[in-house]
Protein backbone atom coordinates (compact mmCIF):
# COMPACT_ATOMS: atom_id res chain seq x y z
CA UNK A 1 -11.23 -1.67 -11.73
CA UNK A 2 -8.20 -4.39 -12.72
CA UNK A 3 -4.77 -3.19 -12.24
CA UNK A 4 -2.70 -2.43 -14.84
CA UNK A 5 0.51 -3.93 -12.85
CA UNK A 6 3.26 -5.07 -15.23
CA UNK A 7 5.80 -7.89 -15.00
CA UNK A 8 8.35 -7.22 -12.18
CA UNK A 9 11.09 -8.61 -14.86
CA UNK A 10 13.44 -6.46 -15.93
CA UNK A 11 12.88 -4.72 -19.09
CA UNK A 12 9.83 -6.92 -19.43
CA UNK A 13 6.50 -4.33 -20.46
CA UNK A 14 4.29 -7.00 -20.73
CA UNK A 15 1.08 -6.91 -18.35
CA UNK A 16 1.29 -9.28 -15.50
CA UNK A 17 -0.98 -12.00 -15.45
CA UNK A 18 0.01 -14.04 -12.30
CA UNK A 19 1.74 -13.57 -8.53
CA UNK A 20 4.70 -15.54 -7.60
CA UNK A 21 5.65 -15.59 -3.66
CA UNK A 22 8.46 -17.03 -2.40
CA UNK A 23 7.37 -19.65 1.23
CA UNK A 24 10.67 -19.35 2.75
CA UNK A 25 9.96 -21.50 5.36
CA UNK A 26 8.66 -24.36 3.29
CA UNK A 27 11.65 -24.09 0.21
CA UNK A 28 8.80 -23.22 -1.90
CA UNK A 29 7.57 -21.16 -4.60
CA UNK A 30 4.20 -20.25 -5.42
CA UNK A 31 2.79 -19.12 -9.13
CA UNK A 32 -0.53 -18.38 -8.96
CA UNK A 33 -2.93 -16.34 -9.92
CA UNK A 34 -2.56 -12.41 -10.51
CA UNK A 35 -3.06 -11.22 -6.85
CA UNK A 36 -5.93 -8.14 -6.17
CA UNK A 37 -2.91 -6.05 -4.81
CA UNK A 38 0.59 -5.86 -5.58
CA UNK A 39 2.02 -7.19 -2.06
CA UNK A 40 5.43 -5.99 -0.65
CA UNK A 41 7.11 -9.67 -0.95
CA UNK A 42 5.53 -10.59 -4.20
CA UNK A 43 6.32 -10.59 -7.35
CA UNK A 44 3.95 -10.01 -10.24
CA UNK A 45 5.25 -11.83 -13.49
CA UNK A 46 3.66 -12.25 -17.45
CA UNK A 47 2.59 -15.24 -19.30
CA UNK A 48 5.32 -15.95 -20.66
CA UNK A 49 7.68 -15.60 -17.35
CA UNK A 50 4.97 -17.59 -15.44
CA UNK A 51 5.20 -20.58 -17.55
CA UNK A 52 9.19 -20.26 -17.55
CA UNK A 53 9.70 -19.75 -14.32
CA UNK A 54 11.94 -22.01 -12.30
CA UNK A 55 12.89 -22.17 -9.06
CA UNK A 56 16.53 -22.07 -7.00
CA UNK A 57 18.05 -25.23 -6.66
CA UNK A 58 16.33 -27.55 -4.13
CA UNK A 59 13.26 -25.69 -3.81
CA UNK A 60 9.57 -27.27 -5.12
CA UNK A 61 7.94 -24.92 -7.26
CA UNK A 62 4.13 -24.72 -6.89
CA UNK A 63 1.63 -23.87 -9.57
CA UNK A 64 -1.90 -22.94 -8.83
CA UNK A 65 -2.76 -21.88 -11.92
CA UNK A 66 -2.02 -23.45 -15.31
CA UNK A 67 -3.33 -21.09 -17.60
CA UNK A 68 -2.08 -17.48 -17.30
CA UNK A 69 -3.92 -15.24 -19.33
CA UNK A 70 -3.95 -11.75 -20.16
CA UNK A 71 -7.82 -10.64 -20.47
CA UNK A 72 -7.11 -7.16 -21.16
CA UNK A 73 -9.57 -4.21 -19.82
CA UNK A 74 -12.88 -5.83 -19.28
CA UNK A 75 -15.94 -3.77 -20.57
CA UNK A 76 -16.49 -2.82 -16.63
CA UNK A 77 -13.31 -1.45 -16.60
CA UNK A 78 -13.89 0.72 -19.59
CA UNK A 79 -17.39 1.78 -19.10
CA UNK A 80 -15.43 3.42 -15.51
CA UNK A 81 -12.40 4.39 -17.58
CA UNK A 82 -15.31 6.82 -19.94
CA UNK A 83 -17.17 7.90 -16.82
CA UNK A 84 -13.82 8.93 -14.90
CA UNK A 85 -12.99 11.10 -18.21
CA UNK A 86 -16.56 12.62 -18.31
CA UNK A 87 -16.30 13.57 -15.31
CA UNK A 88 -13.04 15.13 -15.28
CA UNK A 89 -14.21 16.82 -18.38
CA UNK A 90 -17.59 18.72 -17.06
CA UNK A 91 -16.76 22.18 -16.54
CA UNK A 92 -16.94 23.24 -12.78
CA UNK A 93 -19.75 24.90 -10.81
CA UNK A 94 -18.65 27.45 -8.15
CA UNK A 95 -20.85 26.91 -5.33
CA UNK A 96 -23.13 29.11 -4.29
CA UNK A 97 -20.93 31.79 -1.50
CA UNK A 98 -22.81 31.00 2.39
CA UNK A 99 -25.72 33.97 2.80
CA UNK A 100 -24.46 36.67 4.91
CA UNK A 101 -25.75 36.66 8.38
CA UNK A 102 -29.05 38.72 9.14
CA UNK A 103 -28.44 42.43 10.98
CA UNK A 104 -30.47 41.31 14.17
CA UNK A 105 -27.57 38.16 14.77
CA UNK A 106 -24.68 38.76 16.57
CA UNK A 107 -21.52 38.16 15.01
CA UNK A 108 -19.52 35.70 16.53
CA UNK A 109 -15.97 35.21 16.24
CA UNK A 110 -13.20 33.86 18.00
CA UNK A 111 -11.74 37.21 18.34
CA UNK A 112 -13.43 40.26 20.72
CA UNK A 113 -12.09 43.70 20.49
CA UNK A 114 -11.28 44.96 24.49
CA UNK A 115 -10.97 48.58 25.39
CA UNK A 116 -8.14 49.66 27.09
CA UNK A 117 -9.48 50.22 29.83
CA UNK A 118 -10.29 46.94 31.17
């Protein structure tokens, strides 16, 4: 199921749409597309903030993908959205209680009663 991650702007609700990592090393930014996971040194951004991004002074700015689009809930997505809620909504069967053990077996337990006389 896509994540419903939003823009890591501040006060921005929009849903994010691509991943922008900073390559230290390199003086380089990287706008791409919307990564599977949100990643600890990451930043998710919108359309809009994708497009306008720019980088600190001196760094190149790298961008992988032109076109950042929001696609919204694909029908996938939904059709596991309605089962999750189905499911969630079928009342609950108590299981059936364990038989109780036959007359002729034992009963063993981790606890034995000893006399006092032992």
């Amino acid at each position: 199921m896509k994540s419903t991650r939003q823009c890591s702007r501040t006060t921005c609700d929009r849903p994010a749409a691509a991943t922008l990592t900073y390559v230290y090393a390199d003086s380089t930014v990287v706008v791409g597309q919307l990564a599977a996971q949100a990643e600890p040194h990451s930043y998710d951004l919108c359309a809009q903030h994708a497009e306008r991004f720019s980088a600190p002074r001196g760094w190149d700015v790298v961008h992988i993908h032109q076109e950042f689009v929001d696609s919204g809930p694909s029908p996938d997505d939904l059709d596991a959205l309605a089962r999750a809620v189905r499911e969630a909504g079928r009342p609950r069967v108590p299981a059936a209680p364990p038989a109780p053990p036959l007359a002729s077996e034992p009963r063993r337990g981790h606890l034995r009663v000893v006399s006092g006389d032992a």
